[in-house]
Structure formats: structure tokens, C-alpha cells
PDB file of N, CA and C in Angstrom:
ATOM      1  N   UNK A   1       0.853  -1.172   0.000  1.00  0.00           N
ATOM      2  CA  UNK A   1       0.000   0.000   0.000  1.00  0.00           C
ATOM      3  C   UNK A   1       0.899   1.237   0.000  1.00  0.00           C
ATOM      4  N   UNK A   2       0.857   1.980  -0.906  1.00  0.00           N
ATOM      5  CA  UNK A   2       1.526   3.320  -0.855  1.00  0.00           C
ATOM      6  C   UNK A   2       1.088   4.085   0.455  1.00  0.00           C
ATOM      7  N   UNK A   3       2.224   4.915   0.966  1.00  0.00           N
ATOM      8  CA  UNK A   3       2.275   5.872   1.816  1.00  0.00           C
ATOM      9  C   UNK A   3       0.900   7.089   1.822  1.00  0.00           C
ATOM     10  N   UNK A   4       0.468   7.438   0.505  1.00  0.00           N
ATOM     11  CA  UNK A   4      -0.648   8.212   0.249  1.00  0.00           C
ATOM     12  C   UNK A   4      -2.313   7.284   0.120  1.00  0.00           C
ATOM     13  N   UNK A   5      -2.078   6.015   0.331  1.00  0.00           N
ATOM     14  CA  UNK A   5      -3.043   5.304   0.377  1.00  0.00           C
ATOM     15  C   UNK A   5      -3.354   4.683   1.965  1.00  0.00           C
ATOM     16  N   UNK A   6      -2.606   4.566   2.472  1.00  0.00           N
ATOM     17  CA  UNK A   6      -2.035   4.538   4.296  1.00  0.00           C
ATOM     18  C   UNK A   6      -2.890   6.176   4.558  1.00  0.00           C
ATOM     19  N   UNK A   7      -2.448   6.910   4.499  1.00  0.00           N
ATOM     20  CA  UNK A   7      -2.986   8.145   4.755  1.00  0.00           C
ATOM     21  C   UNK A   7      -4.599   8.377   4.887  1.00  0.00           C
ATOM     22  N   UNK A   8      -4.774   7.742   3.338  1.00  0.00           N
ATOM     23  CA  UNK A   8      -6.310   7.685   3.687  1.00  0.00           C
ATOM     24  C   UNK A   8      -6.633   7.136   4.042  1.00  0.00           C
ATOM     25  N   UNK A   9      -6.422   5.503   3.962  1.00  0.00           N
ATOM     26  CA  UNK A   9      -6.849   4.277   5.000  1.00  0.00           C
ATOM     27  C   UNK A   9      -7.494   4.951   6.669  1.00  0.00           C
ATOM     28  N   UNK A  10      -6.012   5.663   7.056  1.00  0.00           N
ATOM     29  CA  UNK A  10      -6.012   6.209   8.267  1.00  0.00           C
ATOM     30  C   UNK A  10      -7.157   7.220   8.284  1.00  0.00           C
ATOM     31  N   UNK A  11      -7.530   7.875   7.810  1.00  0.00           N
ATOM     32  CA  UNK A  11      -8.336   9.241   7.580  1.00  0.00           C
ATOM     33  C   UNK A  11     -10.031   8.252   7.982  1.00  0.00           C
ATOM     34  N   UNK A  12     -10.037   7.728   7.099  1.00  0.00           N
ATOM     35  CA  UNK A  12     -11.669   6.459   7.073  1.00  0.00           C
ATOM     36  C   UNK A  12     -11.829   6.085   8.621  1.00  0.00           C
ATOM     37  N   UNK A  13     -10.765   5.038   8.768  1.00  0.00           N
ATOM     38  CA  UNK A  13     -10.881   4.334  10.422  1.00  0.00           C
ATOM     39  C   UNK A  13     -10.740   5.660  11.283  1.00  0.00           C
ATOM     40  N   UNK A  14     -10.658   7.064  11.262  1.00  0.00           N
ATOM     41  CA  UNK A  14     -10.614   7.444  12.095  1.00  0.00           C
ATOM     42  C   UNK A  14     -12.215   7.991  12.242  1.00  0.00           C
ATOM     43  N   UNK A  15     -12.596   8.418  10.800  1.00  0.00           N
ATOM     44  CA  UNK A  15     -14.221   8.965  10.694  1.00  0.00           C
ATOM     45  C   UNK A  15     -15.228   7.462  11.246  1.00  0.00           C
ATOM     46  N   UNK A  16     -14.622   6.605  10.786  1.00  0.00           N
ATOM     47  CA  UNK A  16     -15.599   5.380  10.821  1.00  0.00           C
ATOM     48  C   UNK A  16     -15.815   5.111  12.386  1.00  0.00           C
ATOM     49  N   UNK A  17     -14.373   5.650  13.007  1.00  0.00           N
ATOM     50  CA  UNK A  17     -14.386   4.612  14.287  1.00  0.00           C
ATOM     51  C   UNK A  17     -15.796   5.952  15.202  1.00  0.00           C
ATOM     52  N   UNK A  18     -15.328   7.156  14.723  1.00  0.00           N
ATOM     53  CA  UNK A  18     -16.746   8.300  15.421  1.00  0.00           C
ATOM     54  C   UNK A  18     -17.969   7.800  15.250  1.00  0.00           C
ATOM     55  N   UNK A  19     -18.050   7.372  13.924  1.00  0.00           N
ATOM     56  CA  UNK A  19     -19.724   6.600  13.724  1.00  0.00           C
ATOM     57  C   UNK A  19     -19.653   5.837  14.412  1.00  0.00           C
ATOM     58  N   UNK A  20     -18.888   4.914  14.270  1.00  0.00           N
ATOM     59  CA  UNK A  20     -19.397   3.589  15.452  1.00  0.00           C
ATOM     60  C   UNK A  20     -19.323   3.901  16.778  1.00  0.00           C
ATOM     61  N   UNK A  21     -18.722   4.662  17.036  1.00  0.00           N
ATOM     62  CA  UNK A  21     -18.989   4.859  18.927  1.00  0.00           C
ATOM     63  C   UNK A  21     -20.509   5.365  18.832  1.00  0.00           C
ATOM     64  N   UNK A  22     -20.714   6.419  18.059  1.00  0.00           N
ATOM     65  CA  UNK A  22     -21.879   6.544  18.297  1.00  0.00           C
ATOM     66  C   UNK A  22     -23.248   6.270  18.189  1.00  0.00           C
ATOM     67  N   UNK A  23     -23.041   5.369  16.823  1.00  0.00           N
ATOM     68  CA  UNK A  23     -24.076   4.148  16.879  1.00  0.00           C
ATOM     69  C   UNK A  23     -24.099   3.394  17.989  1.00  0.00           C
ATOM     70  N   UNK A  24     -23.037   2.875  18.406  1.00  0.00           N
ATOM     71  CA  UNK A  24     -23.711   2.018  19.094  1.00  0.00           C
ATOM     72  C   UNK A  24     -24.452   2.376  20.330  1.00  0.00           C
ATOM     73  N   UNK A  25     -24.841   3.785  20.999  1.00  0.00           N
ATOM     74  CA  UNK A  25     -25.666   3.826  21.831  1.00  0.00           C
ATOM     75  C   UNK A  25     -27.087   4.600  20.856  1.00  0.00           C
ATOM     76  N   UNK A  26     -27.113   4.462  19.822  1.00  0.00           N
ATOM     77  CA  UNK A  26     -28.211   5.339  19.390  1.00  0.00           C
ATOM     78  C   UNK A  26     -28.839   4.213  18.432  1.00  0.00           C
ATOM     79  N   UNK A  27     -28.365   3.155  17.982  1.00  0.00           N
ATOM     80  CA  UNK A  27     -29.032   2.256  17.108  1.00  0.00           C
ATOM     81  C   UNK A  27     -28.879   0.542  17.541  1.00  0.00           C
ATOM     82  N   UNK A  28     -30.556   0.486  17.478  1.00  0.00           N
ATOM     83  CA  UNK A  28     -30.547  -0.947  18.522  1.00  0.00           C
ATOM     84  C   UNK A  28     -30.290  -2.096  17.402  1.00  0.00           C
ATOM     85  N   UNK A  29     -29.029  -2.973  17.964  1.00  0.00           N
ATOM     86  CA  UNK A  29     -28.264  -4.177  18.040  1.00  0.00           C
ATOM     87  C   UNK A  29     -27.097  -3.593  17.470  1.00  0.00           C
ATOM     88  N   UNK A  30     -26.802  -2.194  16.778  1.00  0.00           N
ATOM     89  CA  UNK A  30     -26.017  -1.905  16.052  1.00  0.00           C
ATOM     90  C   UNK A  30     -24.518  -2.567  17.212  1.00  0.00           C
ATOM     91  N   UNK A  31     -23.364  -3.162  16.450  1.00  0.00           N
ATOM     92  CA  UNK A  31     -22.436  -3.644  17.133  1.00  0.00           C
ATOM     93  C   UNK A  31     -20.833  -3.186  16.619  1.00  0.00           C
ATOM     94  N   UNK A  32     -20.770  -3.299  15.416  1.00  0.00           N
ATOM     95  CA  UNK A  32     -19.302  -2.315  15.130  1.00  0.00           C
ATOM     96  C   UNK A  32     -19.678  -1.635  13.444  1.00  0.00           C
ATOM     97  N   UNK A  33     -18.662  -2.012  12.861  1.00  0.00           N
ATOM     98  CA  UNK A  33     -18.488  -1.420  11.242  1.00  0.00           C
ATOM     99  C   UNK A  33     -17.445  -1.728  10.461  1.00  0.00           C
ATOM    100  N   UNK A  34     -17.284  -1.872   9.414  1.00  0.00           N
ATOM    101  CA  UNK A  34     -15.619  -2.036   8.893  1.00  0.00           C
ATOM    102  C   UNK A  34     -15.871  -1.618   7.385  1.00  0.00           C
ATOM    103  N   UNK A  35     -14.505  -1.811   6.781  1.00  0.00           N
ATOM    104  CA  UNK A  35     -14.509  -0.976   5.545  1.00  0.00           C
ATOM    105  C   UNK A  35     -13.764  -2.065   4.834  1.00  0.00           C
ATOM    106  N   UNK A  36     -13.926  -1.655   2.993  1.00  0.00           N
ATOM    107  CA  UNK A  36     -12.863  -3.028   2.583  1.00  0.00           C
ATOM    108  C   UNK A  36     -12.450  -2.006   1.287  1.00  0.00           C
ATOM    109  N   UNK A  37     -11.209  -2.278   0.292  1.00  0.00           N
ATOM    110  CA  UNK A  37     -10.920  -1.217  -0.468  1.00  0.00           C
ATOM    111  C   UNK A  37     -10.075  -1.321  -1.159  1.00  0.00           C
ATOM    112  N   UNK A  38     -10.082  -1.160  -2.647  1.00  0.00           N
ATOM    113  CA  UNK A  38      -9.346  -1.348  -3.517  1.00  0.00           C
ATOM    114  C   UNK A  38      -8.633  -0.663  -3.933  1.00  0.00           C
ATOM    115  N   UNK A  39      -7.818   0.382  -3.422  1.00  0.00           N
ATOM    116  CA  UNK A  39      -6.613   1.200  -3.948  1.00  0.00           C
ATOM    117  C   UNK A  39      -6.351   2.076  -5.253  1.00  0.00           C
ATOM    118  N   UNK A  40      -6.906   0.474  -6.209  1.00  0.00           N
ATOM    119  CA  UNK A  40      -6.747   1.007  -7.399  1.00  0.00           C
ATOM    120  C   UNK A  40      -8.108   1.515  -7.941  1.00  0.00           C
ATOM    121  N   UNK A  41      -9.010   1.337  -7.532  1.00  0.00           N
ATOM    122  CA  UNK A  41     -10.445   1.722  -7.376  1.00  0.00           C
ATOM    123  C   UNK A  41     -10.763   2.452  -6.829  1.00  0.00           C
ATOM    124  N   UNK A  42     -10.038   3.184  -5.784  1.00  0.00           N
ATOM    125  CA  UNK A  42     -10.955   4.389  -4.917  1.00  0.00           C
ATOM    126  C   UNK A  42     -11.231   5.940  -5.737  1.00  0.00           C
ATOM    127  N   UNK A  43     -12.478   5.922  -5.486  1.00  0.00           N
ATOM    128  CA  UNK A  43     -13.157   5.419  -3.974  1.00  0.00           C
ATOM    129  C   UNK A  43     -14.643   4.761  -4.547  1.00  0.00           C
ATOM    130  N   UNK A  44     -14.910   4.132  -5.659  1.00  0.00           N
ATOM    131  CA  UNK A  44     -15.670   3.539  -6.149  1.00  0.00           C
ATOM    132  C   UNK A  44     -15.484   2.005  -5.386  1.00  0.00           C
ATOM    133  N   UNK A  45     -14.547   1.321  -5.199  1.00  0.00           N
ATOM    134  CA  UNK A  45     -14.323  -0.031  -4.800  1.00  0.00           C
ATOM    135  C   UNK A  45     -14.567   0.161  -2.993  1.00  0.00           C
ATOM    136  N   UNK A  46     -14.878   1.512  -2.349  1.00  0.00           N
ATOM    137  CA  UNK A  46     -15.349   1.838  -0.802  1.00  0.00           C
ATOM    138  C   UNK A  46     -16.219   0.859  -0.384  1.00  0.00           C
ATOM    139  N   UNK A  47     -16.563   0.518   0.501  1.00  0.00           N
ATOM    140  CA  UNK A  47     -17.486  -0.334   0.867  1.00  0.00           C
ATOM    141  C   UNK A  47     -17.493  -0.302   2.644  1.00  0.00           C
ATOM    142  N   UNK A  48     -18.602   0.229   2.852  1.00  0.00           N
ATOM    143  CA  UNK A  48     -18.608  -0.051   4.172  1.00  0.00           C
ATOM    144  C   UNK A  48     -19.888  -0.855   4.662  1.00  0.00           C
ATOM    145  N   UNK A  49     -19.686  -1.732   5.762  1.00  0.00           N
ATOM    146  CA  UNK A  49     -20.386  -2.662   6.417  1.00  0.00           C
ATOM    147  C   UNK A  49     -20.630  -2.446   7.944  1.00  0.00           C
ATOM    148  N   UNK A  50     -22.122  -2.282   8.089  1.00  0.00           N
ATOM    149  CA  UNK A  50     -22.401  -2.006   9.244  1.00  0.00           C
ATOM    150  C   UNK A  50     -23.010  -3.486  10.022  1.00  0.00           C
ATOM    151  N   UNK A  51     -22.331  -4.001  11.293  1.00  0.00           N
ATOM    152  CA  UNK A  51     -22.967  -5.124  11.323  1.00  0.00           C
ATOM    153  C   UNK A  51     -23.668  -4.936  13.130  1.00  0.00           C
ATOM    154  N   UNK A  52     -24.587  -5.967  12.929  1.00  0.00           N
ATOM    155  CA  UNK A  52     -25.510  -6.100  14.318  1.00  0.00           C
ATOM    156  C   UNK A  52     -25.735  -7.418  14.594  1.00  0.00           C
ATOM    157  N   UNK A  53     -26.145  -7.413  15.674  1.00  0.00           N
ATOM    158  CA  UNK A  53     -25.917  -8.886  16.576  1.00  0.00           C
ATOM    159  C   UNK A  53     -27.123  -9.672  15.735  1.00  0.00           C
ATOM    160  N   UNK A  54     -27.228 -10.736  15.937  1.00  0.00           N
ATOM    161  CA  UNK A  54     -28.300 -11.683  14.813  1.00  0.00           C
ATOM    162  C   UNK A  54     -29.391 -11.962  15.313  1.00  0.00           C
ATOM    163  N   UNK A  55     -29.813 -11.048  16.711  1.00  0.00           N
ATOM    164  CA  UNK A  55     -30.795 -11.552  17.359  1.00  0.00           C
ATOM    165  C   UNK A  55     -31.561 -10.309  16.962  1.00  0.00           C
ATOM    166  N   UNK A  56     -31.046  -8.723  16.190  1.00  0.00           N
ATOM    167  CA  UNK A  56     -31.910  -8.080  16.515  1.00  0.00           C
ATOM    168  C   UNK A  56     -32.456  -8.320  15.367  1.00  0.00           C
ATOM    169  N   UNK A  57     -33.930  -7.769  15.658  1.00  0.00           N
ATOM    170  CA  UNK A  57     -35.292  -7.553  14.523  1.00  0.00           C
ATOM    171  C   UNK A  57     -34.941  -7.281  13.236  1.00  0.00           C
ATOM    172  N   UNK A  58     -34.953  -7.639  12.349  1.00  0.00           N
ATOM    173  CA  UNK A  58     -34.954  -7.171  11.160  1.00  0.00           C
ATOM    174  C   UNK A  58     -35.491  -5.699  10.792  1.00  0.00           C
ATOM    175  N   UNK A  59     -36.592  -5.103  11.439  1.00  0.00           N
ATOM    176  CA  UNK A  59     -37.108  -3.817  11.677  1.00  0.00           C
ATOM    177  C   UNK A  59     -36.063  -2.814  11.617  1.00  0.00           C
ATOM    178  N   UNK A  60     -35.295  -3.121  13.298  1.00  0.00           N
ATOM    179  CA  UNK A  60     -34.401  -2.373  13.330  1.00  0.00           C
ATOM    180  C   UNK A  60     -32.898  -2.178  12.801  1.00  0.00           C
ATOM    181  N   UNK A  61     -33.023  -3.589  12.253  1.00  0.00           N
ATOM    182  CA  UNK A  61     -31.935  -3.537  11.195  1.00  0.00           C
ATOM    183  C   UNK A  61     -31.628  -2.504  10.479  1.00  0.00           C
ATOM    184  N   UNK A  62     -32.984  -2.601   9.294  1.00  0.00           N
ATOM    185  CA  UNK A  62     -33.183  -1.502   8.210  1.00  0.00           C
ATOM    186  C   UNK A  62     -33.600  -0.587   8.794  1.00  0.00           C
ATOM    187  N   UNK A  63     -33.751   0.089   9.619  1.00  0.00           N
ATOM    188  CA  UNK A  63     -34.033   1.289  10.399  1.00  0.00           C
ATOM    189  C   UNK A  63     -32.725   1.958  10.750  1.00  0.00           C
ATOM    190  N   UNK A  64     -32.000   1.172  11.510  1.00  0.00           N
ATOM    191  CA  UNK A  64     -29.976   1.358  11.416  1.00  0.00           C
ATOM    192  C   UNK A  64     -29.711   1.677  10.786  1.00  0.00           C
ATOM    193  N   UNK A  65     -29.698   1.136   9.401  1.00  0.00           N
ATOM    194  CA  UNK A  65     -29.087   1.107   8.057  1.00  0.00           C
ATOM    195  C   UNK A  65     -29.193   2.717   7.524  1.00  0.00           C
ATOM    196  N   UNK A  66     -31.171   2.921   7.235  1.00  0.00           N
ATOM    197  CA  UNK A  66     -31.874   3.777   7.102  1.00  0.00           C
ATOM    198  C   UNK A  66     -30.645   5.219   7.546  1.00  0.00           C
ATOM    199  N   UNK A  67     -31.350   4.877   9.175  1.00  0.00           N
ATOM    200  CA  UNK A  67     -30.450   6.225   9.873  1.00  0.00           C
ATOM    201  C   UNK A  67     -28.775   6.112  10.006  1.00  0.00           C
ATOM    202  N   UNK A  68     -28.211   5.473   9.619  1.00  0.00           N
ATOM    203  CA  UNK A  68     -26.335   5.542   9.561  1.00  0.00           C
ATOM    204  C   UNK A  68     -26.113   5.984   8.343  1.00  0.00           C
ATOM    205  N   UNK A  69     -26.952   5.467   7.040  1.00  0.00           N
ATOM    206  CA  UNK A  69     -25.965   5.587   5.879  1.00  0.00           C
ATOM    207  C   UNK A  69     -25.849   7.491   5.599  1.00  0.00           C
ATOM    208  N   UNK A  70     -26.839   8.306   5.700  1.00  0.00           N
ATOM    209  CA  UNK A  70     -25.964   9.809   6.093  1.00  0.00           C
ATOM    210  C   UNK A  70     -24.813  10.159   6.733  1.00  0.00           C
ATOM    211  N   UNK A  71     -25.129   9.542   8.064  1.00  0.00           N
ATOM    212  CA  UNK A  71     -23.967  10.052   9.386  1.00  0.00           C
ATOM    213  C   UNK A  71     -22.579   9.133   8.060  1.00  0.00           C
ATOM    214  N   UNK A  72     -22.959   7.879   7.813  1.00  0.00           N
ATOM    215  CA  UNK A  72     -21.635   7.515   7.191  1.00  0.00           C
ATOM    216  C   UNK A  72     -20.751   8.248   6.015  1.00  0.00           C
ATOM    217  N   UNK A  73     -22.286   8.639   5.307  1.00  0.00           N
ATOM    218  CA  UNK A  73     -21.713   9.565   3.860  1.00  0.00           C
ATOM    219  C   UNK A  73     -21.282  11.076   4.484  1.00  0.00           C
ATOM    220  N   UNK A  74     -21.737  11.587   5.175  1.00  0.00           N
ATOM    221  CA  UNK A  74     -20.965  12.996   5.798  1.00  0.00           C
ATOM    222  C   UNK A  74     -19.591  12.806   6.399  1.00  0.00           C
ATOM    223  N   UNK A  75     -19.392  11.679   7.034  1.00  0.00           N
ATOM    224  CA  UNK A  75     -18.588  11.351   7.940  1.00  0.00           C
ATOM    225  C   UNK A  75     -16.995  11.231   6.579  1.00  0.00           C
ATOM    226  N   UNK A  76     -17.590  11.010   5.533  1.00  0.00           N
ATOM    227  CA  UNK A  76     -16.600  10.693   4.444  1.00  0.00           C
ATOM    228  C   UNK A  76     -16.492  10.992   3.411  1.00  0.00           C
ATOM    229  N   UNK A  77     -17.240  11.951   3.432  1.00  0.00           N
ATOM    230  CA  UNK A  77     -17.377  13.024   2.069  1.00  0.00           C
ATOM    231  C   UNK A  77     -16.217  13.904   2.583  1.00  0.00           C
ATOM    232  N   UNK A  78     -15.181  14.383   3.029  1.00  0.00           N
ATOM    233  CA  UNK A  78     -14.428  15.247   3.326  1.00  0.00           C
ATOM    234  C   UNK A  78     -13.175  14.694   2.633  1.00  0.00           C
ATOM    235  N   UNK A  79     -13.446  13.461   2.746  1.00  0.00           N
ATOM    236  CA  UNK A  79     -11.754  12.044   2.797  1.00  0.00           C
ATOM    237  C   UNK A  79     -11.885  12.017   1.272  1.00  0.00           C
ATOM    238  N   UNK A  80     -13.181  11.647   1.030  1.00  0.00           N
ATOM    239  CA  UNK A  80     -13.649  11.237  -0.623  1.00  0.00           C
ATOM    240  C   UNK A  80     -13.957  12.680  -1.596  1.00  0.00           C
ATOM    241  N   UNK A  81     -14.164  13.859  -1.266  1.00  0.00           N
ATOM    242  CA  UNK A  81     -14.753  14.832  -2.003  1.00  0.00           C
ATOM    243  C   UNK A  81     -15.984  14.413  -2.499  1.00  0.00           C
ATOM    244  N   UNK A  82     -16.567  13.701  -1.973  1.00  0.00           N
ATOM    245  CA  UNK A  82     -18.233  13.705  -2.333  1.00  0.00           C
ATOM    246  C   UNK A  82     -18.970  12.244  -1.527  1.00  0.00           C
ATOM    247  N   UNK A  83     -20.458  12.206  -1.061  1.00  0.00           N
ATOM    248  CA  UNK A  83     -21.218  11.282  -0.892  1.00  0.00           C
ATOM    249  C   UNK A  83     -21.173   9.955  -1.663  1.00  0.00           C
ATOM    250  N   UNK A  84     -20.613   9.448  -0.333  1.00  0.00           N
ATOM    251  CA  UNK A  84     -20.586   7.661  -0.938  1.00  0.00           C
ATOM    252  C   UNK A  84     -21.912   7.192  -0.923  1.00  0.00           C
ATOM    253  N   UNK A  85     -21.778   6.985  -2.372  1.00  0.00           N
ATOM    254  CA  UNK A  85     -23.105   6.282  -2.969  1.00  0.00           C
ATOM    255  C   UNK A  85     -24.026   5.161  -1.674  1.00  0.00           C
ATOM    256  N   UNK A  86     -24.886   5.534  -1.478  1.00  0.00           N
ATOM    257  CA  UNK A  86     -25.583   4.381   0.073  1.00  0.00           C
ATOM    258  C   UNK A  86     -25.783   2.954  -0.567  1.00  0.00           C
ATOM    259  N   UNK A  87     -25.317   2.310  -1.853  1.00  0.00           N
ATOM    260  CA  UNK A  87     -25.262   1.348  -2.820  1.00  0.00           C
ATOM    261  C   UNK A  87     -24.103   0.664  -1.708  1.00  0.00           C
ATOM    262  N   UNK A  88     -22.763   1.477  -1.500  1.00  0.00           N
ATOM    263  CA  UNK A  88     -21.746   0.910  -1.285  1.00  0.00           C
ATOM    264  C   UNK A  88     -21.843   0.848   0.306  1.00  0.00           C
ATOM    265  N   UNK A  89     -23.235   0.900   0.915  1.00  0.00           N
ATOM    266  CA  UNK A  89     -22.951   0.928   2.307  1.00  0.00           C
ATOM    267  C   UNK A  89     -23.831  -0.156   2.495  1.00  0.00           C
ATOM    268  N   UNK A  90     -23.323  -1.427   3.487  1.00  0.00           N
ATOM    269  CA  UNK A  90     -24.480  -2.412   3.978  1.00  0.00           C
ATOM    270  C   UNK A  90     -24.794  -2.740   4.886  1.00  0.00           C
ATOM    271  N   UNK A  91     -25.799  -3.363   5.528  1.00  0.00           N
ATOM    272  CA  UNK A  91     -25.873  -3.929   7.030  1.00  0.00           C
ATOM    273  C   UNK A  91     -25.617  -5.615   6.816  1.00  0.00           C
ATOM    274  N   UNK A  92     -25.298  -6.181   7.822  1.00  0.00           N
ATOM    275  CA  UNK A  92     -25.383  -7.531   7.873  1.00  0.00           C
ATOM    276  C   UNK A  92     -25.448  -7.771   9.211  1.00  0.00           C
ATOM    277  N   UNK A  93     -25.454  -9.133   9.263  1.00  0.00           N
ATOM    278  CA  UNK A  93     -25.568 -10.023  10.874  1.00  0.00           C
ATOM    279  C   UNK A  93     -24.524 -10.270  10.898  1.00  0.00           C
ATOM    280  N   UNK A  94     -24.371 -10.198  12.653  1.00  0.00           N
ATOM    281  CA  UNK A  94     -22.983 -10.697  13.287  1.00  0.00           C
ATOM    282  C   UNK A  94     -22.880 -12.404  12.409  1.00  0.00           C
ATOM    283  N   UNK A  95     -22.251 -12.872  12.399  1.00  0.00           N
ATOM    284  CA  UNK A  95     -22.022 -14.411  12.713  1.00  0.00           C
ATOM    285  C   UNK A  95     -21.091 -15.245  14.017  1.00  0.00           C
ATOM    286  N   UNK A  96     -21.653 -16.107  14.905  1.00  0.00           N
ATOM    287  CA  UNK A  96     -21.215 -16.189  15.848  1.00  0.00           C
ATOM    288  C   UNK A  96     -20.813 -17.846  15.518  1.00  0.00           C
ATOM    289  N   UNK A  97     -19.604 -18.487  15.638  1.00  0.00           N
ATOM    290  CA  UNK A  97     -19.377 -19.797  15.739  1.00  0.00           C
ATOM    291  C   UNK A  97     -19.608 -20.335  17.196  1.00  0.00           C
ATOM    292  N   UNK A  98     -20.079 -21.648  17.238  1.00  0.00           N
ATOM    293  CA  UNK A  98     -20.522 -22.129  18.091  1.00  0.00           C
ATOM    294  C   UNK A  98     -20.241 -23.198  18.153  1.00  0.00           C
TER     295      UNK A  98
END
């Protein structure tokens, strides 16, 4: 990873890690977030994943989703120069091995 791609890496996990603290007391089952990213693609190959425990409601799933994918696109429109498409933002379920 280039030094100017490190940079932004760093720039994301630092906006991302603000959303997630604050999801998680404002959106029910909401549990962390992560990002995945193609270098040679950015910021089209962005992708962020919002995930929640597997017990909560499906309701509030898409209700999470609903209310994060702004806070996420503001949160990274500064890093990116514009609103990440809410295409490239998803929710999923935890998965827990057992």
C-alpha cells in the first residue's frame, strides 16, 4: 500500500471509528463497522459494512441502516470529495461460531 493510500486508510478508520462509537448507543443491536478497499479503485471499490448482533429484529436492522448511511456519507465526504453512494454501504448479521 503506498504511503498516500495509508494516509487515507487512516483518515476512514478514524471517521468510521466516530460513527461507530456513536451508533452504538443510538441504534438498537447496532455492534461495530468495517470498511474493505481497492486502492486502485478508490473510492468507487469503498465499501462499508455495518454489522448487528443476529438476534436483533430485522425492523431495526433496516431502520440502522436507514439512519447511519448519512452520518456515514458525511462522515466521508471530506476524505472522498463527495457522498458515498448508500449502494456501497451495507448492514449484515454478526455471525457467531458455536
Amino acid at each position: 500500500m503506498r504511503k498516500t493510500h495509508q494516509k487515507i486508510d487512516k483518515q476512514i478508520i478514524k471517521a468510521l471509528t466516530a460513527v461507530c462509537e456513536d451508533a452504538k448507543y443510538e441504534c438498537e443491536g447496532f455492534t461495530w463497522l468495517t470498511h474493505e478497499v481497492d486502492y486502485q479503485r478508490f473510492p468507487q471499490s469503498l465499501r462499508v459494512v455495518l454489522v448487528f448482533t443476529q438476534d436483533t429484529p430485522e425492523q431495526a436492522l433496516l431502520t440502522g441502516l436507514q439512519s447511519l448511511v448519512p452520518v456515514v456519507q458525511a462522515a466521508l465526504a471530506p476524505i472522498i470529495n463527495h457522498a458515498l453512494p448508500a449502494k456501497q454501504i451495507e448492514a449484515r448479521y454478526e455471525h457467531t461460531v458455536q
